[in-house]
C-alpha atoms as a PDB file:
ATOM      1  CA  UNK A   1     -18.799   9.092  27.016  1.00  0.00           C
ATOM      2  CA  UNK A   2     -16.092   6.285  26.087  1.00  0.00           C
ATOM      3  CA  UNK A   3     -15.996   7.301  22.476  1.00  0.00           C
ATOM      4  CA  UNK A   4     -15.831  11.148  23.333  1.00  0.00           C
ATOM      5  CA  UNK A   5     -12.217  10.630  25.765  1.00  0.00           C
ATOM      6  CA  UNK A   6     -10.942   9.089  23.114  1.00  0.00           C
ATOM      7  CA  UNK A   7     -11.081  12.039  20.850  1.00  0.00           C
ATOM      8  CA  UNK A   8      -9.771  14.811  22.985  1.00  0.00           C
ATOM      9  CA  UNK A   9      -6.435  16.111  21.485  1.00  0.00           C
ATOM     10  CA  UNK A  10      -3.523  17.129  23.154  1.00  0.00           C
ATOM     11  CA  UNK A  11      -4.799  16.868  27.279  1.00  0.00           C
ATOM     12  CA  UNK A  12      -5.202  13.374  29.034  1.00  0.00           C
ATOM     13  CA  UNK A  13      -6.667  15.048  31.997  1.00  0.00           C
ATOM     14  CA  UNK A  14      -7.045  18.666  33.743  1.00  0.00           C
ATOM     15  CA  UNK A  15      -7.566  19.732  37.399  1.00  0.00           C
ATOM     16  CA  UNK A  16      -9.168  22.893  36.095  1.00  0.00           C
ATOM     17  CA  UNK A  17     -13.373  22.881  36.774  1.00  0.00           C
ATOM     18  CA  UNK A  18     -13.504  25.560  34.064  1.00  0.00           C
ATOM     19  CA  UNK A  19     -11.521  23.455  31.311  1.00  0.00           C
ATOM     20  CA  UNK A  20     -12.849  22.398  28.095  1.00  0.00           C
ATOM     21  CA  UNK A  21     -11.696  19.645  25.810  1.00  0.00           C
ATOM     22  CA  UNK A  22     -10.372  19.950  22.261  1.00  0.00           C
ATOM     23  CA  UNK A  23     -11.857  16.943  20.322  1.00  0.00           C
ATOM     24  CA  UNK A  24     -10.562  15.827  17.362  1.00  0.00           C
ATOM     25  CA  UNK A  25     -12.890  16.346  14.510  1.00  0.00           C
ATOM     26  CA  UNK A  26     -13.479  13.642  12.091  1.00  0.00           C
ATOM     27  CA  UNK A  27     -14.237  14.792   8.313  1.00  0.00           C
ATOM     28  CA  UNK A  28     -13.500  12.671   5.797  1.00  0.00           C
ATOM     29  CA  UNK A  29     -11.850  14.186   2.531  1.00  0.00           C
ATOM     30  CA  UNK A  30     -13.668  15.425   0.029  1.00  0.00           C
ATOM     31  CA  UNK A  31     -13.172  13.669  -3.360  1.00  0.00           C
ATOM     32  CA  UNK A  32     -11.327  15.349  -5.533  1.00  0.00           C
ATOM     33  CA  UNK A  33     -12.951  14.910  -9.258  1.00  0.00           C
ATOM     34  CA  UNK A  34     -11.525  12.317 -11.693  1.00  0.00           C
ATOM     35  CA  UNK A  35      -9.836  14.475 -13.752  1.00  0.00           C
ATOM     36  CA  UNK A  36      -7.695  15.621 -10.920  1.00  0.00           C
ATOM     37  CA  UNK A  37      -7.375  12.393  -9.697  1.00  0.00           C
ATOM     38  CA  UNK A  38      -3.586  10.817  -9.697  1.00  0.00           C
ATOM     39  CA  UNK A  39      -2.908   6.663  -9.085  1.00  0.00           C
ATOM     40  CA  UNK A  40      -0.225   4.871  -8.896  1.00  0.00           C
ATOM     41  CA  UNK A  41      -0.890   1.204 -10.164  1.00  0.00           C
ATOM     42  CA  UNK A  42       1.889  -1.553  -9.586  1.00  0.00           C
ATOM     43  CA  UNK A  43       2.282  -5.113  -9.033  1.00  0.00           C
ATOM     44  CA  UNK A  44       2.859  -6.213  -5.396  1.00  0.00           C
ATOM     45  CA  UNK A  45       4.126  -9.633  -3.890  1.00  0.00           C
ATOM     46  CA  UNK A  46       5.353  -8.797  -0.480  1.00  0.00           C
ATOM     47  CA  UNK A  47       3.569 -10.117   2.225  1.00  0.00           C
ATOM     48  CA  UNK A  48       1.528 -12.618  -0.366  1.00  0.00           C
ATOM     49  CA  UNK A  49       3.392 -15.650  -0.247  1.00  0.00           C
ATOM     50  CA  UNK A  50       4.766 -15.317  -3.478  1.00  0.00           C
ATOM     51  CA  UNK A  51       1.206 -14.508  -5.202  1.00  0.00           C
ATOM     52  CA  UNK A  52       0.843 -11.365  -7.253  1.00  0.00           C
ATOM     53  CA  UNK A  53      -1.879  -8.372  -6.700  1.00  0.00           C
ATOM     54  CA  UNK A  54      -2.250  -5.587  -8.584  1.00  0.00           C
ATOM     55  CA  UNK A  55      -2.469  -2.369  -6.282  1.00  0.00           C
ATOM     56  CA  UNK A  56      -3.803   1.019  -6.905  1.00  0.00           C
ATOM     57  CA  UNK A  57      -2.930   3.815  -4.518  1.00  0.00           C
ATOM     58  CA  UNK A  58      -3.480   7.426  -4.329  1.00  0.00           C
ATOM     59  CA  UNK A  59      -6.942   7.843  -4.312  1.00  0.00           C
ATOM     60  CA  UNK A  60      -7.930  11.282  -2.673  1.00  0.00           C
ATOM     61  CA  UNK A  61     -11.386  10.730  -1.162  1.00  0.00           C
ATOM     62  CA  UNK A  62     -14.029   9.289   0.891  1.00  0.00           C
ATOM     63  CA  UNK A  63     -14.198   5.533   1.508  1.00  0.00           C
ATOM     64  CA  UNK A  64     -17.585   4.855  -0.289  1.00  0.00           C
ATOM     65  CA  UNK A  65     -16.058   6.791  -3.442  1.00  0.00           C
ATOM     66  CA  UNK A  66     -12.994   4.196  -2.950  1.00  0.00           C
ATOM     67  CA  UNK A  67     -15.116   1.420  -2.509  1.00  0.00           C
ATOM     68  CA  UNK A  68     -16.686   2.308  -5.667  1.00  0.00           C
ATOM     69  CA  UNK A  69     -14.358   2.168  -7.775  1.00  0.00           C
ATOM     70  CA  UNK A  70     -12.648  -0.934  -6.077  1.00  0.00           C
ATOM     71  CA  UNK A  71     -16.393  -3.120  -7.051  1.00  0.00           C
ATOM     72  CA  UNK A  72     -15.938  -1.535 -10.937  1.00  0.00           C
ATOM     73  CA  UNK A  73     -12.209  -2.693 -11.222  1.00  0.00           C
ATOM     74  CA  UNK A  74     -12.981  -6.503  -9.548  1.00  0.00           C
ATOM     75  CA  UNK A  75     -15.691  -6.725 -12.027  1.00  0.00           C
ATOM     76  CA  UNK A  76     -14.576  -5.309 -15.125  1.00  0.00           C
ATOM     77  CA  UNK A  77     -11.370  -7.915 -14.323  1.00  0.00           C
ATOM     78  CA  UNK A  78     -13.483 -10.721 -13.432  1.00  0.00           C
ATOM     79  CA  UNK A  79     -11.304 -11.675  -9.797  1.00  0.00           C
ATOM     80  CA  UNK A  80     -11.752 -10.500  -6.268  1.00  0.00           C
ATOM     81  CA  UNK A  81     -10.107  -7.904  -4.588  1.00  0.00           C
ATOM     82  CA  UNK A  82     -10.560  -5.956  -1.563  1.00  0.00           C
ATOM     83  CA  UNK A  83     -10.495  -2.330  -0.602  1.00  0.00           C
ATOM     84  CA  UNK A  84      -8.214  -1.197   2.611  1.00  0.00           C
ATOM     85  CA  UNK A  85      -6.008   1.559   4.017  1.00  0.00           C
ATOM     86  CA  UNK A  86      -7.190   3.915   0.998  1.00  0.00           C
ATOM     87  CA  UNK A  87      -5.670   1.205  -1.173  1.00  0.00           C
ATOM     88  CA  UNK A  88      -7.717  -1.211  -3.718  1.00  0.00           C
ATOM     89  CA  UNK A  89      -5.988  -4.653  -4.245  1.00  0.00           C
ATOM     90  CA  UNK A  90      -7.263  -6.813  -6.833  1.00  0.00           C
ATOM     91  CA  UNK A  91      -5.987  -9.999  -6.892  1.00  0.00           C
ATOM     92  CA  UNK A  92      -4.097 -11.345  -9.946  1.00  0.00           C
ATOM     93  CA  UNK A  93      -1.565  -9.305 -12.212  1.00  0.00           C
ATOM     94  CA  UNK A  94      -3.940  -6.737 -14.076  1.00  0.00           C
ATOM     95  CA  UNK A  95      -2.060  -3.932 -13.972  1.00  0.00           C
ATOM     96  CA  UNK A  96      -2.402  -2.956 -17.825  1.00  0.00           C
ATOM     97  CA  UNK A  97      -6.163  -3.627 -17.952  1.00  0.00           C
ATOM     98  CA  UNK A  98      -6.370  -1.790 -14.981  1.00  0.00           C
ATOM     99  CA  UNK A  99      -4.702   1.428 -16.059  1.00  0.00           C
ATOM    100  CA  UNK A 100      -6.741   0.905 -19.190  1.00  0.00           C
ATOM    101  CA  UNK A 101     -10.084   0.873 -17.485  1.00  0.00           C
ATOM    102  CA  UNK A 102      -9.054   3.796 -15.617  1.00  0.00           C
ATOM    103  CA  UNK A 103      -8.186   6.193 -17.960  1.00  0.00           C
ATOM    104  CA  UNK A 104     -11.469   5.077 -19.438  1.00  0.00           C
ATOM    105  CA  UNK A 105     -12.642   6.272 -16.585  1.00  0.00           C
ATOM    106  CA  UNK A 106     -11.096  10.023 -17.207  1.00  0.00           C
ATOM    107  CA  UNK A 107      -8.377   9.149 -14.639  1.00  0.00           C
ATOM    108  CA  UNK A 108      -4.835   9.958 -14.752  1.00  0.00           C
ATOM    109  CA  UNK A 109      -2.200   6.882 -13.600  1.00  0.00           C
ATOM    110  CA  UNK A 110       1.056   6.163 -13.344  1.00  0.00           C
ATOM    111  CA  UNK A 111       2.738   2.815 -13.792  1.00  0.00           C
ATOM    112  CA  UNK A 112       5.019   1.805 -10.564  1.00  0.00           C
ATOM    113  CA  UNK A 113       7.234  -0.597 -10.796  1.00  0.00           C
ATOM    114  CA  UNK A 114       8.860  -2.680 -12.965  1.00  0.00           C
END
């Protein structure tokens, strides 16, 4: 029951015996296919203590899709990474490997950033 208050949308509570609850349904996205796909790869230091991280964004799609292609990029680079917030870091400043391996892929990126 916990989980189920938690999703109603809009009403925190209602007097009326004959009222029913709006819950919130969760669906993830569908994932669009990679020749539609657009991401944005850059180098990021903030909030890193001064260490670089490459970061892809823009993904359109479900997490397991995400996490995916987040285990192909640490591998194909040879580092760690992690995949959060519909964002893939990978640790270390690969951002032209990166956009290499994705348009490999059938991708489409962007550079971002300097």
């Amino acid at each position: 029951m916990g989980k189920k208050k938690k999703k109603r949308v809009d009403v925190v509570y209602s007097t009326n015996p004959d009222f029913n609850y709006d819950f919130d349904d969760d669906h993830e996205e569908e994932t669009l296919p990679v020749d539609e796909q657009l991401l944005y790869v850059s180098i990021d230091r903030k909030k890193r203590k001064g260490k670089e991280v490459t970061l892809i964004e823009g993904f359109v799609g479900t997490d397991e899709d995400l996490k995916a292609l987040g285990k192909l990029l640490k591998s194909s680079c040879g580092v760690g990474g992690t995949v959060k917030d519909g964002e893939i870091l990978i640790q270390g400043s690969f951002r032209d490997k990166i956009i290499e391996i994705l348009e490999k892929e059938g991708y489409k990126t962007k550079r971002k950033g300097g």
